[in-house]
Protein backbone atom coordinates (compact mmCIF):
# COMPACT_ATOMS: atom_id res chain seq x y z
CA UNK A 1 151.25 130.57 183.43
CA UNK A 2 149.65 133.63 181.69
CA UNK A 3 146.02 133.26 180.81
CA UNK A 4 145.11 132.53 176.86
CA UNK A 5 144.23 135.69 175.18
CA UNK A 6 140.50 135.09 173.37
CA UNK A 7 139.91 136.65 169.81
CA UNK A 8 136.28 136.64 170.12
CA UNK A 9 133.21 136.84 167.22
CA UNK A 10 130.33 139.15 168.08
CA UNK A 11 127.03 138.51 165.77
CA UNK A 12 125.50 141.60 164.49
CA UNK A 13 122.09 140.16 164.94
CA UNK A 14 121.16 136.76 166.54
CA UNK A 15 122.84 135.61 169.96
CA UNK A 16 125.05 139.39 170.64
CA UNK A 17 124.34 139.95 174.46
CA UNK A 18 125.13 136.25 174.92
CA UNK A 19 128.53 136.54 173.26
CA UNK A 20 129.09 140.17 175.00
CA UNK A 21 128.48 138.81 177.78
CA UNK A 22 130.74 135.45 177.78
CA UNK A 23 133.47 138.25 177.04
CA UNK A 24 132.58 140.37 179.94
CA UNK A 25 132.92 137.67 182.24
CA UNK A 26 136.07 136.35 180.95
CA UNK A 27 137.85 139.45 180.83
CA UNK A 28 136.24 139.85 184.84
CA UNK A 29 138.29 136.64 185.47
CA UNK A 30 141.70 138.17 184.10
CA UNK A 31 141.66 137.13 180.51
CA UNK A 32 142.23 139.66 177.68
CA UNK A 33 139.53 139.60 175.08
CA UNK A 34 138.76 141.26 171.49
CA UNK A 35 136.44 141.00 169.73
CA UNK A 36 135.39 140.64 165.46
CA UNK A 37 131.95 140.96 163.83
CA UNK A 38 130.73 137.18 162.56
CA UNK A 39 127.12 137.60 160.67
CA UNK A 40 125.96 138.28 157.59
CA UNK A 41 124.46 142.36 157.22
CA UNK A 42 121.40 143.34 157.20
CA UNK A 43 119.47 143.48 153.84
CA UNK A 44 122.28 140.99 152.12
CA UNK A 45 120.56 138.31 150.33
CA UNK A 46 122.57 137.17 147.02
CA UNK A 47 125.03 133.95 147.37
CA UNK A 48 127.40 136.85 146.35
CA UNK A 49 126.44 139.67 148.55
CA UNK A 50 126.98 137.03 151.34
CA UNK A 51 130.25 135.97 149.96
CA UNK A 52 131.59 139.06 150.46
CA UNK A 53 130.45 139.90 153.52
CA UNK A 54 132.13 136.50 154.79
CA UNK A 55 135.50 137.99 152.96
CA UNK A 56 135.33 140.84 154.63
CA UNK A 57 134.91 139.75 157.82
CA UNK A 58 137.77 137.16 157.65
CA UNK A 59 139.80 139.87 156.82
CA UNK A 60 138.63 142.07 159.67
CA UNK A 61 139.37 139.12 161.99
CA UNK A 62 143.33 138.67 160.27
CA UNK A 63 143.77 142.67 160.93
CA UNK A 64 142.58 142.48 164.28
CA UNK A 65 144.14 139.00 165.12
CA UNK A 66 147.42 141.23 163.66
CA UNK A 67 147.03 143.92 166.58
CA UNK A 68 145.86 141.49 169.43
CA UNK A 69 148.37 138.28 168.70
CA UNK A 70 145.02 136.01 170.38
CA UNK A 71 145.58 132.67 171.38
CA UNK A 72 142.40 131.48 170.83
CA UNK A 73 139.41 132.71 168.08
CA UNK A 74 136.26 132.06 169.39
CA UNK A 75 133.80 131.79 166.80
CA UNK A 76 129.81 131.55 167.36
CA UNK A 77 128.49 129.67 165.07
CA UNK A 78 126.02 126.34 164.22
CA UNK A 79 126.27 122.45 163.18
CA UNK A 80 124.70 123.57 159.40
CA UNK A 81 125.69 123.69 156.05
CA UNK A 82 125.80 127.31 155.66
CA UNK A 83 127.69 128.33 158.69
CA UNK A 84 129.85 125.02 157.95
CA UNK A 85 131.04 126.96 154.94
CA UNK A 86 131.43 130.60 156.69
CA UNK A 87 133.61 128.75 158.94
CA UNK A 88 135.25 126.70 156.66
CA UNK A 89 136.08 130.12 154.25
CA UNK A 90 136.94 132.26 157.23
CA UNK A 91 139.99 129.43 159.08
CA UNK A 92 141.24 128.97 155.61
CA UNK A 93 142.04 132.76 155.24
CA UNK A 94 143.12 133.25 158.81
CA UNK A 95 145.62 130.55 158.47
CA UNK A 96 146.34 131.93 155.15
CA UNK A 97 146.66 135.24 156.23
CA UNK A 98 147.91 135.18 159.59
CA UNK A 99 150.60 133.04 160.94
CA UNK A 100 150.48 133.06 164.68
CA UNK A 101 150.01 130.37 166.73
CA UNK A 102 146.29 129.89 167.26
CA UNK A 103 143.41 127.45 168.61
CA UNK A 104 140.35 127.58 166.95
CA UNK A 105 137.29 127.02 168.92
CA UNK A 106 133.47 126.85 167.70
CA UNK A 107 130.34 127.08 169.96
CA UNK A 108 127.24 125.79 168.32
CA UNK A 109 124.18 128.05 169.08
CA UNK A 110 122.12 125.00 168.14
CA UNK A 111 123.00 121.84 165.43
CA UNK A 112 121.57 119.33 162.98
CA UNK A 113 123.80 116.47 163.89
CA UNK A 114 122.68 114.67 160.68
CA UNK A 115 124.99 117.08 158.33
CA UNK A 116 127.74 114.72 160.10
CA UNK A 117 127.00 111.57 158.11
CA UNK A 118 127.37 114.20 154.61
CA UNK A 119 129.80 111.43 152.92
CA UNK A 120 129.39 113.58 149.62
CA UNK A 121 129.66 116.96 147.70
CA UNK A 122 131.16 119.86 148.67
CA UNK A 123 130.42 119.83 152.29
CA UNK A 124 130.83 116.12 152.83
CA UNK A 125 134.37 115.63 151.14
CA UNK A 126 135.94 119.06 152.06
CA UNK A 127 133.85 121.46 154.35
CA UNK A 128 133.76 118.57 157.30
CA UNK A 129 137.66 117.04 156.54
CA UNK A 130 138.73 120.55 156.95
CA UNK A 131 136.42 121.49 160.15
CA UNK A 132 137.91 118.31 161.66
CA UNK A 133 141.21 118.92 160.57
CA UNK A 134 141.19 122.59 161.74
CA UNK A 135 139.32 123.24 165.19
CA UNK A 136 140.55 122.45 168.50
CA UNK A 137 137.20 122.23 170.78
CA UNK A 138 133.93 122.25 169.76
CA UNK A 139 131.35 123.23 172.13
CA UNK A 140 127.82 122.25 172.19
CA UNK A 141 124.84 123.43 174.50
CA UNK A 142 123.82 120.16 175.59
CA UNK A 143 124.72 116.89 176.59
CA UNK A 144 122.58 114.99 174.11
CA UNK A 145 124.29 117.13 170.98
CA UNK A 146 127.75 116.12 172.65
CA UNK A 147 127.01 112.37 172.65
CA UNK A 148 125.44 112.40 169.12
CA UNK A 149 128.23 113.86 168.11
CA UNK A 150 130.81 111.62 169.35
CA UNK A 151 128.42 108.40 168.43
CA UNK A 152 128.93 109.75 164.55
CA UNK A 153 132.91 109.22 165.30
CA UNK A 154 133.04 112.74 163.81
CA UNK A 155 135.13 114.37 166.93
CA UNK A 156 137.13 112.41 169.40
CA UNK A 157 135.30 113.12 173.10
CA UNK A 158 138.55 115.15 173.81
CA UNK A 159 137.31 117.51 171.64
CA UNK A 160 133.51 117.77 172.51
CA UNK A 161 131.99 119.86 175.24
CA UNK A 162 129.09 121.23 177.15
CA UNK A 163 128.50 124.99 177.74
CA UNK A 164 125.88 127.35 178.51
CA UNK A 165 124.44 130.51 177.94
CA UNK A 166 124.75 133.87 179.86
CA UNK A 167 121.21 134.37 180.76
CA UNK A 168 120.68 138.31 182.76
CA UNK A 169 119.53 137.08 185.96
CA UNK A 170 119.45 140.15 187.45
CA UNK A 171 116.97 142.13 184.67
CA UNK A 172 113.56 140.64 185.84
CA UNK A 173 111.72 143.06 187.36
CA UNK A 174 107.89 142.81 187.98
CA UNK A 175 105.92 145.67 187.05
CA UNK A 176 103.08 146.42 188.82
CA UNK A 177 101.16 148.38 185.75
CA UNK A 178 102.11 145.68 183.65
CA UNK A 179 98.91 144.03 183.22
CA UNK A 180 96.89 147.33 182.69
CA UNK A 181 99.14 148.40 180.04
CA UNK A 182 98.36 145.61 178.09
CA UNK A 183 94.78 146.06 178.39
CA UNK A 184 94.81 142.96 180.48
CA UNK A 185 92.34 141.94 183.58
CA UNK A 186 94.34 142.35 187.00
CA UNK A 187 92.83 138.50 188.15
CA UNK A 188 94.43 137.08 184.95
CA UNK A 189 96.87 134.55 184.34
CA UNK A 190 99.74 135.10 181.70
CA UNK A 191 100.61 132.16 179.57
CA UNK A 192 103.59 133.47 177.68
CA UNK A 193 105.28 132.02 173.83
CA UNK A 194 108.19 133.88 172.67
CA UNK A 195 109.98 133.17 169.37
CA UNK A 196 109.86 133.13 165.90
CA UNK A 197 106.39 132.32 164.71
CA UNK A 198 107.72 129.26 162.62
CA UNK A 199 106.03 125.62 163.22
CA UNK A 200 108.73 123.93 164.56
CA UNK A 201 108.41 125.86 167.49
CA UNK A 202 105.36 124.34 168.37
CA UNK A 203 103.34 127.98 168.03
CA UNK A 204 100.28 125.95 166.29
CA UNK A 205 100.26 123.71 169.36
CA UNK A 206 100.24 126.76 171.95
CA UNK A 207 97.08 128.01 170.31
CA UNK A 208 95.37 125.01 169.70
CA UNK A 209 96.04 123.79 173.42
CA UNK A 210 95.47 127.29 174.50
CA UNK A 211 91.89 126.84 173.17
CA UNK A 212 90.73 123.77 174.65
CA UNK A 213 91.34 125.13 178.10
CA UNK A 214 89.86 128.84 177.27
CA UNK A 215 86.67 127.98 178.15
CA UNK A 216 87.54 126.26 181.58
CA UNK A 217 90.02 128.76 182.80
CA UNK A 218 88.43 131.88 181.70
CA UNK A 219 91.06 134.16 183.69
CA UNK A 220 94.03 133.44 181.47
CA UNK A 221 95.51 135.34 178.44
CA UNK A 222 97.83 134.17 176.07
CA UNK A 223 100.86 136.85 174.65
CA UNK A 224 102.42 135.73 171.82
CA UNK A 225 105.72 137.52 171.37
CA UNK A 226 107.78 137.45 167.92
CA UNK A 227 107.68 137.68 164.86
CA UNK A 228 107.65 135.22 161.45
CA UNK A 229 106.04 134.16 158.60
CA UNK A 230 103.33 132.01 160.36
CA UNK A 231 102.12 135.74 161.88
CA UNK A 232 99.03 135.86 159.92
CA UNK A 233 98.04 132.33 159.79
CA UNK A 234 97.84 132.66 163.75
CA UNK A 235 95.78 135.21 163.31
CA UNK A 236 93.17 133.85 161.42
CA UNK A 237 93.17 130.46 163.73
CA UNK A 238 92.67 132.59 166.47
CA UNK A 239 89.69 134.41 165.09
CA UNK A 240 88.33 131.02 163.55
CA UNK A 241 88.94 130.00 167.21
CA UNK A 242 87.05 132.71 168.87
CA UNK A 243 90.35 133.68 170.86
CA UNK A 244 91.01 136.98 169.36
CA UNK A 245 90.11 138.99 172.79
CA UNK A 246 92.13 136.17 174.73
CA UNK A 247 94.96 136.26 172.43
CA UNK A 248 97.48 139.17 172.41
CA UNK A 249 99.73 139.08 169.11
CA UNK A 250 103.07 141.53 170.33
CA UNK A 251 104.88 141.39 167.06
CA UNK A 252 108.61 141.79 166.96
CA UNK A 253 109.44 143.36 169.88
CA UNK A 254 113.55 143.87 170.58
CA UNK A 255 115.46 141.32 172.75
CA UNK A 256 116.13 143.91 175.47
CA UNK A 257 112.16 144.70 175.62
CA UNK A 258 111.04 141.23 175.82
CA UNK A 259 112.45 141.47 179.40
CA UNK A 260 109.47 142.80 180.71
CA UNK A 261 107.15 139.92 179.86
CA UNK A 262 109.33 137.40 181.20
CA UNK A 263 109.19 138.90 184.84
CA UNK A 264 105.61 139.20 184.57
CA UNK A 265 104.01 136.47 182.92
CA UNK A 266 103.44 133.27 184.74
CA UNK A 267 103.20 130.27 182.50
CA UNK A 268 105.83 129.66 179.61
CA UNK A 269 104.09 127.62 177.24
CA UNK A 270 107.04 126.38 174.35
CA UNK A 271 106.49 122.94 172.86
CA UNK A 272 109.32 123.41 170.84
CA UNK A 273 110.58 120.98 168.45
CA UNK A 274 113.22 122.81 166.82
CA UNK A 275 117.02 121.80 166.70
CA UNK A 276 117.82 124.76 169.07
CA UNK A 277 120.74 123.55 171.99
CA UNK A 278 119.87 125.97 174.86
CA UNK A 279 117.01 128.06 174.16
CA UNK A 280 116.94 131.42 175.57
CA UNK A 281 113.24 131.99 175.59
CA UNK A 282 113.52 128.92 177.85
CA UNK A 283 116.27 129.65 180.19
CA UNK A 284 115.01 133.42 180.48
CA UNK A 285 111.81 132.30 181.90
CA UNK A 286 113.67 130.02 184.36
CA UNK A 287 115.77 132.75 185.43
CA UNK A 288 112.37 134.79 185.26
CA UNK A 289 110.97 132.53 188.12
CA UNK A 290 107.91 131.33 186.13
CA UNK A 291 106.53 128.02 185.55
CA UNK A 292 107.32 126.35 182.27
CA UNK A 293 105.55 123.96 180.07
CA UNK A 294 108.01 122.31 177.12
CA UNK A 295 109.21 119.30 175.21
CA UNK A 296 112.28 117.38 176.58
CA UNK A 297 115.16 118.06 174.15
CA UNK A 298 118.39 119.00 174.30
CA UNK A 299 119.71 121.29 177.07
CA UNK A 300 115.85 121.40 178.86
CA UNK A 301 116.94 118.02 180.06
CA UNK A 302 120.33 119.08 181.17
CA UNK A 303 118.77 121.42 183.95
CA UNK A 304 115.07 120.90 183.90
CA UNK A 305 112.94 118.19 185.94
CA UNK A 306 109.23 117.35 186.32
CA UNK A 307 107.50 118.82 188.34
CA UNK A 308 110.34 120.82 190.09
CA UNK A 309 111.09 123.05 187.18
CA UNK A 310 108.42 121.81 184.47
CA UNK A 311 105.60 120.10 182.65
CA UNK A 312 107.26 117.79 179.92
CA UNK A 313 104.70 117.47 176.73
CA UNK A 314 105.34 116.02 173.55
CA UNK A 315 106.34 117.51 170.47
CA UNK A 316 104.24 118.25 167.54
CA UNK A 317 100.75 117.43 169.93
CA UNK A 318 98.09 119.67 171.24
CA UNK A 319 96.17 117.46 173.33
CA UNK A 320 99.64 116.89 175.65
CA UNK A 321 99.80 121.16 175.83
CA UNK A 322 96.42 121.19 176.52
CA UNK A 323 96.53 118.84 179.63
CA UNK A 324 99.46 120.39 180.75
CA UNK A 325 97.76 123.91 180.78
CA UNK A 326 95.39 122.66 182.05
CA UNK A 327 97.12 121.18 185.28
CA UNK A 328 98.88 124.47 186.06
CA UNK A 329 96.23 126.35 185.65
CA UNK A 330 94.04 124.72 188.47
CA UNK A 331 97.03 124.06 190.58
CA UNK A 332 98.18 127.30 191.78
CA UNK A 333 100.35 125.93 194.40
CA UNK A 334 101.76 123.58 191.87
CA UNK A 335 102.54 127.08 189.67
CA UNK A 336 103.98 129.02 192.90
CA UNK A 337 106.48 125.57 193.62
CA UNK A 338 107.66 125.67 190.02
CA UNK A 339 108.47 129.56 189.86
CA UNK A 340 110.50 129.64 193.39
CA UNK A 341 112.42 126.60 192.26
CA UNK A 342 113.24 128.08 188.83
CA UNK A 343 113.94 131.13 190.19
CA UNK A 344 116.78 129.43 192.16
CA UNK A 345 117.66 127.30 189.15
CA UNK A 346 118.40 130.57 187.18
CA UNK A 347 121.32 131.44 189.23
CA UNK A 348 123.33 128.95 187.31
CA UNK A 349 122.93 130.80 184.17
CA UNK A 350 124.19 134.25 185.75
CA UNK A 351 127.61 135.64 183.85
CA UNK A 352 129.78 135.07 186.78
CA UNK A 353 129.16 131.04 186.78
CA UNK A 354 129.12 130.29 183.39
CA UNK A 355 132.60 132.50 182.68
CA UNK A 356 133.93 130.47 184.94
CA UNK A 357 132.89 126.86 183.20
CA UNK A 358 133.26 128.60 180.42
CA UNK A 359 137.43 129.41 181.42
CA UNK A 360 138.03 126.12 182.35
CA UNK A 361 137.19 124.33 178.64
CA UNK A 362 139.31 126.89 177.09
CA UNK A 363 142.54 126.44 179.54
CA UNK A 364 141.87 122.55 178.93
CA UNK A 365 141.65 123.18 174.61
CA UNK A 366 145.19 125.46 175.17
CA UNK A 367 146.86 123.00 177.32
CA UNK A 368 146.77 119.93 175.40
């Protein structure tokens, strides 16, 4: 039996190596794969700016669908309103549009389960009905998304699974000059955040912990890398804090560059407590080989145990970071465990293993 051919979406900003990357492997195992942009453009902000852009794309996907004759569109998406719509609006003119035999399949680059009980309006009586009616296999980043999902009786179980991310095993390279190029002391430690500077990240916690323990561990540094609109208010905590020579704000810096600190930082500290499935500031710094400190949700529990692979703290509290920074940081032997053990734990995020996980959901969604 010939191998489904995969019609695959490609964001333009959020999540593109990972979905290059699924495709790469894929097409290493035999399978033919195209490809479709799926994200709104840069600078468009109006409902009807956005509109459009969704129009277009759907069309770009029917001409290209046209050429390729796929077997199965692959769209990355989310468990949201908004992209419950795009997805909705972008089906409903495929099947419109183009009229060969298809299976539509949705991966969910995080979710907010709760839109599922949405009895009403809009997306309640016809965005979800028609979702339901209209994909084949929805996959999820965790286990804990996948049984929430089939608790709600949304999705029968046949239709729900677990997947990964590609993580780039192979890009962490320790830099020897790292540490001087940053204006850091060589004896240092390097507690690392990366992500958007948003509170449900836990960002307010990092600092707050990260200040409690300053004083006792005065060889450590904290890099903040990202960018958002909690940026300056960091700031000023920081300097109200007395941490402003301890605490390095990077700004944006671009996915591909971010590499860099992951090889040579030591400590992740991400108390997350966002609705994110597998987060790749997390699963980098496995792959990485450093030691990680972060809140059991979602796909962290999937892979993740204390005190192989982490420190579990709780969400939303500073006092939990704090004791948990402060336990690495006078237990280096604890630390050097942690990053050989993640280190090997990263090699189940490479391309090659999760293409082929990744083949075997989509043969089971074709064959049914």
């Amino acid at each position: 039996m010939s191998k489904p051919r995969i019609l695959f979406s490609v964001p333009t900003r959020h999540h593109v190596e990972i979905a290059l990357d699924e495709l790469t492997g894929l097409q290493k195992l035999g399978y033919s794969c195209e490809q479709f942009p799926y994200a709104a453009k840069e600078g468009v902000q109006s409902k009807i700016g956005r509109l459009k852009v969704i129009v277009q794309n759907a069309l770009t996907l029917v001409k290209t669908a046209r050429k390729f004759n796929p077997d199965v569109i692959y769209f990355n998406s989310r468990l949201e309103v908004l992209a419950g719509i795009r997805d909705l609006i972008t089906i409903a003119i495929c099947k419109i549009c183009y009229r060969g035999k298809v299976s539509f399949v949705v991966k969910s680059h995080g979710s907010d389960i709760d839109v599922l009980g949405n009895k009403e309006g809009f997306f309640g009586k016809i965005v979800l009905p028609y979702l339901k009616k209209n994909i084949d296999g929805w996959l999820f980043l965790s286990t804990e998304e996948r049984r929430k999902v089939i608790e709600t009786g949304y999705l029968a179980a046949d239709k729900v699974f677990v997947t990964k991310n590609v993580v780039r095993t192979h890009h962490f390279n320790t830099d020897a000059a790292f540490k001087s190029n940053m204006g850091i002391p060589p004896d240092h430690q390097l507690l690392l955040f990366v992500g958007r500077l948003i509170n449900e990240k836990g960002i307010y916690e990092v600092v707050k912990a990260f200040a409690q323990v300053a004083d006792q561990h005065p060889e450590s540094t904290l890099l903040i890398v990202g960018w958002g609109h909690e940026l300056e208010g960091l700031k000023a905590i920081t300097k109200t804090l007395k941490l402003e020579h301890r605490v390095i704000f990077t700004g944006f810096i671009p996915e591909a560059d971010v590499v860099q600190f992951y090889a040579n930082c030591d400590i992740l500290v991400f108390p997350t407590y966002f609705p994110e499935g597998f987060p790749m500031a997390l699963f980098n710094s496995v792959a990485a080989g450093m030691a990680i400190i972060t809140t059991p949700t979602r796909a962290a529990t999937d892979y993740l145990q204390q005190p192989s692979n982490c420190l579990w703290v709780e969400p939303q509290d500073f006092n939990s970071v704090s004791m948990a920074l402060h336990q690495l940081l006078q237990s280096p032997n604890l630390v050097n465990t942690m990053k050989q053990n993640n280190a090997t734990k990263g090699v189940e995020f490479g391309c090659d293993r999760v293409a082929e996980e990744l083949s075997k959901i989509i043969e089971q969604i074709t064959n049914k």
